[in-house]
PDB file of N, CA and C in Angstrom:
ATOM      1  N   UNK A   1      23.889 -90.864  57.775  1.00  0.00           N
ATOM      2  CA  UNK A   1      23.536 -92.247  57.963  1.00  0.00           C
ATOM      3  C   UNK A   1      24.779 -93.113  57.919  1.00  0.00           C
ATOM      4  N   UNK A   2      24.869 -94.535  58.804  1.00  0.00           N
ATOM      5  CA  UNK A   2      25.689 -95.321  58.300  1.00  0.00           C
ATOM      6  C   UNK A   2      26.252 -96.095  57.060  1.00  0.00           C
ATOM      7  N   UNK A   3      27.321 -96.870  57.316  1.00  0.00           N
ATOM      8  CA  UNK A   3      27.593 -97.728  55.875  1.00  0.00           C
ATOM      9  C   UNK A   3      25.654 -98.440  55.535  1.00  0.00           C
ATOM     10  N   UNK A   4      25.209 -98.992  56.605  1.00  0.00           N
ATOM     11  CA  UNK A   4      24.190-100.211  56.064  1.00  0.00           C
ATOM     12  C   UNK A   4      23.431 -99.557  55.073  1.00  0.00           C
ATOM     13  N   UNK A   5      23.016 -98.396  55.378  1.00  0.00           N
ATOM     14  CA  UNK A   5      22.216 -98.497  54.258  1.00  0.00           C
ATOM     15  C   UNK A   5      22.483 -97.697  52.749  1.00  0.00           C
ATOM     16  N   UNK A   6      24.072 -97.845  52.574  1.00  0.00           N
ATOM     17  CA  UNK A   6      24.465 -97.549  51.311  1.00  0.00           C
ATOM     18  C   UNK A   6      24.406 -97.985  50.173  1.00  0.00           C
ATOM     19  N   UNK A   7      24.038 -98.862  49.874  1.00  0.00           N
ATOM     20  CA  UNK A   7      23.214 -99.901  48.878  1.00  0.00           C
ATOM     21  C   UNK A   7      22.395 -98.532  47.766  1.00  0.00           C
ATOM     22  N   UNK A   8      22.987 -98.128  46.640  1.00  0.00           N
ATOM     23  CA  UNK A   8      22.258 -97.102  45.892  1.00  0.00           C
ATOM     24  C   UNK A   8      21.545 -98.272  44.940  1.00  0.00           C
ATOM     25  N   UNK A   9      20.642 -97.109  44.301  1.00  0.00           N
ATOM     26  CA  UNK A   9      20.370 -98.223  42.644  1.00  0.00           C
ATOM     27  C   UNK A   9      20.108 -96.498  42.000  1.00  0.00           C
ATOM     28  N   UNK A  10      20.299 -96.240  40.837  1.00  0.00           N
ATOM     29  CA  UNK A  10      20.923 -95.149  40.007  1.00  0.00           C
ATOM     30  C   UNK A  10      21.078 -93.875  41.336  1.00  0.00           C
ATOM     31  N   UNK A  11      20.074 -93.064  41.787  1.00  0.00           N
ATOM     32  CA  UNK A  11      20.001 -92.082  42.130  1.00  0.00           C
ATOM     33  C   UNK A  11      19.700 -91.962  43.567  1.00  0.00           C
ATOM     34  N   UNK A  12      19.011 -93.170  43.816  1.00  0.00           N
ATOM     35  CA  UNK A  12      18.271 -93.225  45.408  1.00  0.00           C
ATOM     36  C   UNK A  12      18.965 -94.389  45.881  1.00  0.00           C
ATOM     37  N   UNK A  13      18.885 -94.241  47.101  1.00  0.00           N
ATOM     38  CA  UNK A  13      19.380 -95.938  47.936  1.00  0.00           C
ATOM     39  C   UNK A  13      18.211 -96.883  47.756  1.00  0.00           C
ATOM     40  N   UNK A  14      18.718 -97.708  47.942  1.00  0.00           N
ATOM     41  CA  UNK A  14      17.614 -98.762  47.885  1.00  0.00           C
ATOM     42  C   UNK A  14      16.919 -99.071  49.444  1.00  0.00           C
ATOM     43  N   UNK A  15      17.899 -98.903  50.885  1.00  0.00           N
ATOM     44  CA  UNK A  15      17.532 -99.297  51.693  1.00  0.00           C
ATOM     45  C   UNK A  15      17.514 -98.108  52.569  1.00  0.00           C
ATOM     46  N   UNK A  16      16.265 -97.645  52.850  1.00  0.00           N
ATOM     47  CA  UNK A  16      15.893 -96.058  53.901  1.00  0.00           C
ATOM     48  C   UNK A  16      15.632 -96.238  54.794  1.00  0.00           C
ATOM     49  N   UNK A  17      15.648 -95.773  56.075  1.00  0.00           N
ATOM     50  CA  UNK A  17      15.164 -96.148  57.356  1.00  0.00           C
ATOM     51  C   UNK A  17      13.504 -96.085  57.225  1.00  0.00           C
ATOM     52  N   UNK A  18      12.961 -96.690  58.154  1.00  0.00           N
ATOM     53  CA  UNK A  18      11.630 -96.946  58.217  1.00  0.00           C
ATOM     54  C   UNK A  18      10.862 -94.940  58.592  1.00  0.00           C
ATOM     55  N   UNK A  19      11.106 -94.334  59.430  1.00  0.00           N
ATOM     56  CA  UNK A  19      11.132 -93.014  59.674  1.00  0.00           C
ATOM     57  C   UNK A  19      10.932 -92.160  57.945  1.00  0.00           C
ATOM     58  N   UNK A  20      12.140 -92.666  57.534  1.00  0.00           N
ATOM     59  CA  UNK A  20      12.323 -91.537  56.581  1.00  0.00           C
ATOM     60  C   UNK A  20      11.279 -91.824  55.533  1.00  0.00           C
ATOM     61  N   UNK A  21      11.247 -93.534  55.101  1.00  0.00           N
ATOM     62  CA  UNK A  21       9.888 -93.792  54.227  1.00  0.00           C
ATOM     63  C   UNK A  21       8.262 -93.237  54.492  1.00  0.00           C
ATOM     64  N   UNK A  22       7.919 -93.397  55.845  1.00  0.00           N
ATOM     65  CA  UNK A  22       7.040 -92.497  56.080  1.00  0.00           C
ATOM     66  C   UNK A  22       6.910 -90.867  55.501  1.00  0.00           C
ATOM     67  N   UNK A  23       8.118 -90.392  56.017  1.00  0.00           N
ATOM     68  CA  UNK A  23       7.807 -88.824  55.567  1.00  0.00           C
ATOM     69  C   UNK A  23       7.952 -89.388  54.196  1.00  0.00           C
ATOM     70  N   UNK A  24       8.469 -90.290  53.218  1.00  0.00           N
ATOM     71  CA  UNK A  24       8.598 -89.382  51.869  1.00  0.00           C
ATOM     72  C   UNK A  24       7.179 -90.058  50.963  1.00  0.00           C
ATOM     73  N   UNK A  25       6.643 -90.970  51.687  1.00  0.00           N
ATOM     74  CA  UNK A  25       5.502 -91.674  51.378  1.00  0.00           C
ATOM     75  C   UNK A  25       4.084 -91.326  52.103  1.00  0.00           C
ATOM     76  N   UNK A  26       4.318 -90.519  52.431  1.00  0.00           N
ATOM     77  CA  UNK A  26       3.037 -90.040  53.737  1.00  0.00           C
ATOM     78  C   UNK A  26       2.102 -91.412  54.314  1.00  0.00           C
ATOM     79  N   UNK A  27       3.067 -92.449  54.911  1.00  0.00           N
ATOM     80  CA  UNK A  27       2.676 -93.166  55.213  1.00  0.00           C
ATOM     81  C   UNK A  27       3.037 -93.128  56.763  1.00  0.00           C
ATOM     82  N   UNK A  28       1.812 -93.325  57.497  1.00  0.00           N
ATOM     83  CA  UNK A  28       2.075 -93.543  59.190  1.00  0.00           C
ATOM     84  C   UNK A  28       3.309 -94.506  59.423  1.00  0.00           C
ATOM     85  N   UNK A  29       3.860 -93.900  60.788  1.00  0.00           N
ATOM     86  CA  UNK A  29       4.765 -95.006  61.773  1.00  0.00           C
ATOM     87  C   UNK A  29       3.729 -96.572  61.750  1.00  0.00           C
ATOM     88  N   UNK A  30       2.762 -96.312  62.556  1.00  0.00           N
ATOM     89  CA  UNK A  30       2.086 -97.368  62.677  1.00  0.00           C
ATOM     90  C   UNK A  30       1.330 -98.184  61.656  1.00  0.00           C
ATOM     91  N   UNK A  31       1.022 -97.628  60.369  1.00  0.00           N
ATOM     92  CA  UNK A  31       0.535 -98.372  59.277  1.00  0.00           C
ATOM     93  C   UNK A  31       2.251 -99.410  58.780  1.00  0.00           C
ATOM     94  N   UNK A  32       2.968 -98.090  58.539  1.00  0.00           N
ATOM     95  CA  UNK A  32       4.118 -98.723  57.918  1.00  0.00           C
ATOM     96  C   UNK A  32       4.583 -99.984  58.860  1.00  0.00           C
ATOM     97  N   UNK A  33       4.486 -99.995  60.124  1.00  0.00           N
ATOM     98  CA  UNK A  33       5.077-101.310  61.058  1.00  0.00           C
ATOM     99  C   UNK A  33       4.471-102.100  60.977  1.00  0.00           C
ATOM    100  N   UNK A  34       3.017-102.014  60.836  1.00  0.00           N
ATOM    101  CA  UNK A  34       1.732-103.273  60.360  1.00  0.00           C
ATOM    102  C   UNK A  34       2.147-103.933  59.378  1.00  0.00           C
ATOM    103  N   UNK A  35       2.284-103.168  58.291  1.00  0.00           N
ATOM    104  CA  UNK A  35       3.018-103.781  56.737  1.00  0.00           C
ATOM    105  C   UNK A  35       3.949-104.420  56.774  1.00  0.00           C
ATOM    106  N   UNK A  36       4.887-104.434  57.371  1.00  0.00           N
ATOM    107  CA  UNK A  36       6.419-105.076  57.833  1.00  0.00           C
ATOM    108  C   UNK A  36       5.954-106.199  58.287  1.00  0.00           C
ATOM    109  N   UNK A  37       5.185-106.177  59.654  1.00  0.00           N
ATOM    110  CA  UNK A  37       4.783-107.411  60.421  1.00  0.00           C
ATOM    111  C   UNK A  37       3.768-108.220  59.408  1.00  0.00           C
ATOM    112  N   UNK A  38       3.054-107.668  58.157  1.00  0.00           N
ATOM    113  CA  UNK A  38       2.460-108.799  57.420  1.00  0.00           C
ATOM    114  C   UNK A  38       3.114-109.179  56.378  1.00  0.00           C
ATOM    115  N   UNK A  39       4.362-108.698  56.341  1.00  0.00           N
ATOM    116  CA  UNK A  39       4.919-108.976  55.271  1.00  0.00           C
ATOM    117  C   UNK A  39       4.570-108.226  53.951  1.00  0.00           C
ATOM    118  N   UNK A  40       3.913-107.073  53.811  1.00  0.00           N
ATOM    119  CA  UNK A  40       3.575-106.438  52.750  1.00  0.00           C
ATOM    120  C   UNK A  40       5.315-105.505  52.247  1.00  0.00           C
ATOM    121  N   UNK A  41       5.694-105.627  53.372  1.00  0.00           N
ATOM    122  CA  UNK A  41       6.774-104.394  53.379  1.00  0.00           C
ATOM    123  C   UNK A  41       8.306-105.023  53.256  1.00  0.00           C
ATOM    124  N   UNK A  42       8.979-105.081  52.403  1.00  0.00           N
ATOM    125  CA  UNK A  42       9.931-105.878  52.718  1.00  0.00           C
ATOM    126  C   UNK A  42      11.076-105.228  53.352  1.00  0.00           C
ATOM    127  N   UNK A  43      11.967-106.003  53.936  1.00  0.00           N
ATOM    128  CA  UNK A  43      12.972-105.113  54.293  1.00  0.00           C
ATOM    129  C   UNK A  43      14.265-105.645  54.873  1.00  0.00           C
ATOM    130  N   UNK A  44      15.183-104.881  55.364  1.00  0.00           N
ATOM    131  CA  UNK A  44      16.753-105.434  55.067  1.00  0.00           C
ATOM    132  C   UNK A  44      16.929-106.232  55.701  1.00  0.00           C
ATOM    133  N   UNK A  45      17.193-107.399  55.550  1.00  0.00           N
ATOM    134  CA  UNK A  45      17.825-108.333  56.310  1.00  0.00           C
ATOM    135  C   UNK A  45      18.525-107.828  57.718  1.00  0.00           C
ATOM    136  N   UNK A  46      18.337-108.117  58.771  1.00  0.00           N
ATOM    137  CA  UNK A  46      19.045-107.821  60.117  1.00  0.00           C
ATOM    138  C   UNK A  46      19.893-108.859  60.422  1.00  0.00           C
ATOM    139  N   UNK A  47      21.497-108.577  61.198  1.00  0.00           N
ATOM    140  CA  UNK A  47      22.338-109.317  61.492  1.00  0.00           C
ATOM    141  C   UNK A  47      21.518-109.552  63.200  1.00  0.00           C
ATOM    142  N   UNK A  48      21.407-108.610  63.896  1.00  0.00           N
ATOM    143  CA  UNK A  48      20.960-108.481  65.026  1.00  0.00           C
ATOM    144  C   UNK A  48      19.408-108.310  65.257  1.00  0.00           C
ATOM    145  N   UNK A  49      18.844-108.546  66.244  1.00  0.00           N
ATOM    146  CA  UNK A  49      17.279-108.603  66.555  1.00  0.00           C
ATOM    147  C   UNK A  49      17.078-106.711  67.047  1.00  0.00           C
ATOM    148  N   UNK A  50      18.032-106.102  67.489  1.00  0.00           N
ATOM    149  CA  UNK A  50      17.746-104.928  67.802  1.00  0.00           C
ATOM    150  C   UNK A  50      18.635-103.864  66.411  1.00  0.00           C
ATOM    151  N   UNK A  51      18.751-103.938  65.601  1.00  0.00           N
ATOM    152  CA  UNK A  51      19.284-103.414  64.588  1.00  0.00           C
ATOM    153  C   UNK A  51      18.012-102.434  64.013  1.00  0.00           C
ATOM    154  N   UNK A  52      18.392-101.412  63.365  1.00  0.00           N
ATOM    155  CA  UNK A  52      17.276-100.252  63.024  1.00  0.00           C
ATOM    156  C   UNK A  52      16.315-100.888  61.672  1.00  0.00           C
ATOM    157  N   UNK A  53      15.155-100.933  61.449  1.00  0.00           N
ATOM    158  CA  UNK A  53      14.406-100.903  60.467  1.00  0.00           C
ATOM    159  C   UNK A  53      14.984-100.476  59.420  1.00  0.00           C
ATOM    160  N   UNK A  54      15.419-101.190  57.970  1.00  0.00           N
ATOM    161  CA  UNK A  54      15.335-100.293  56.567  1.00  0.00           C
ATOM    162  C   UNK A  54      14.668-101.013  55.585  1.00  0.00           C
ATOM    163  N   UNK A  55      13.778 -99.762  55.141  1.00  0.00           N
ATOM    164  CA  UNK A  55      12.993-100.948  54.077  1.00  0.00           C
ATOM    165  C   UNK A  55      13.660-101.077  52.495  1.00  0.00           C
ATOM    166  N   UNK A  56      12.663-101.696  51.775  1.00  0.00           N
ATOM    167  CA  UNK A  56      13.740-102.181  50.758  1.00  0.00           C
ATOM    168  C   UNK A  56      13.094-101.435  49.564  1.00  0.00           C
ATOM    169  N   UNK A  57      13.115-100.131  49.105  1.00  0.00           N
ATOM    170  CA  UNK A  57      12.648 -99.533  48.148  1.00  0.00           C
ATOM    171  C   UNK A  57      12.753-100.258  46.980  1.00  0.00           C
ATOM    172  N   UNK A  58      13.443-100.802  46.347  1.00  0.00           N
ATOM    173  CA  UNK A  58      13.274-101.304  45.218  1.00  0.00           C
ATOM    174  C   UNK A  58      12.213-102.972  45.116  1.00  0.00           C
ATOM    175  N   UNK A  59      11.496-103.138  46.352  1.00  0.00           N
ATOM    176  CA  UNK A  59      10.885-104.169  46.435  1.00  0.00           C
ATOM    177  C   UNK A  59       9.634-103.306  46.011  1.00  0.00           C
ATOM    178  N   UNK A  60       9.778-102.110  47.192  1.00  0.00           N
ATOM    179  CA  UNK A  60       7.983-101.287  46.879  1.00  0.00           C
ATOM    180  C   UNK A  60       7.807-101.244  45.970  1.00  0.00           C
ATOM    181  N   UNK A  61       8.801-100.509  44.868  1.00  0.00           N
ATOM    182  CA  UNK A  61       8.612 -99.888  43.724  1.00  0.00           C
ATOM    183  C   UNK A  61       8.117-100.807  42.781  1.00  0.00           C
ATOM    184  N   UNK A  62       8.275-102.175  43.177  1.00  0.00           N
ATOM    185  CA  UNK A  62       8.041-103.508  41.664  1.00  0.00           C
ATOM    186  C   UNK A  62       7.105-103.666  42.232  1.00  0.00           C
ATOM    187  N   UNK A  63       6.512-103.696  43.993  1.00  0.00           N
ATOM    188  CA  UNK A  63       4.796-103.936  44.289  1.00  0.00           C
ATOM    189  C   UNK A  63       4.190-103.369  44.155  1.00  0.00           C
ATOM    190  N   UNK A  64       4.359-102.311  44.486  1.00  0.00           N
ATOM    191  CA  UNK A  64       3.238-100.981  44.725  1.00  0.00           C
ATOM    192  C   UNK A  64       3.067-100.056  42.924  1.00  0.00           C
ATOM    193  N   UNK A  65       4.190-100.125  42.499  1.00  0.00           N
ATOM    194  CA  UNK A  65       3.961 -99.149  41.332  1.00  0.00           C
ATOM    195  C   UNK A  65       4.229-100.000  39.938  1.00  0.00           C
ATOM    196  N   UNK A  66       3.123-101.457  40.023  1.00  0.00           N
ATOM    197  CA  UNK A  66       3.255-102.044  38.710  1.00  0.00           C
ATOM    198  C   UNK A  66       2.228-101.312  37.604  1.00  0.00           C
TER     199      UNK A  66
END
């Protein structure tokens, strides 16, 4: 992977491509892009409009696993 998404927090990165969160979350392509577009999903800031998806694991982890 590139520099962008080198951002660790202890052991894991914080910012994964959208692809890879699926496999490690058994969450669909298409559920996971729904979530993004409602805002359930947060994710990295883009410099560019065509720049790759990364979401922001340490956002899930404080929503999803309170």
């Amino acid at each position: 992977m590139k520099d962008q998404c080198s951002i660790n927090i202890g052991k894991q990165k914080r910012y994964i491509p959208i692809k890879e969160f699926c496999k490690q979350y058994g969450v669909t392509l298409d559920s996971a892009r729904w979530q993004v577009r409602e805002g359930k999903l947060k994710i990295k800031p883009k410099k560019k409009s065509h720049e790759r998806v990364y979401i922001d694991l340490e956002h899930y982890h404080k929503e999803w696993y309170v």
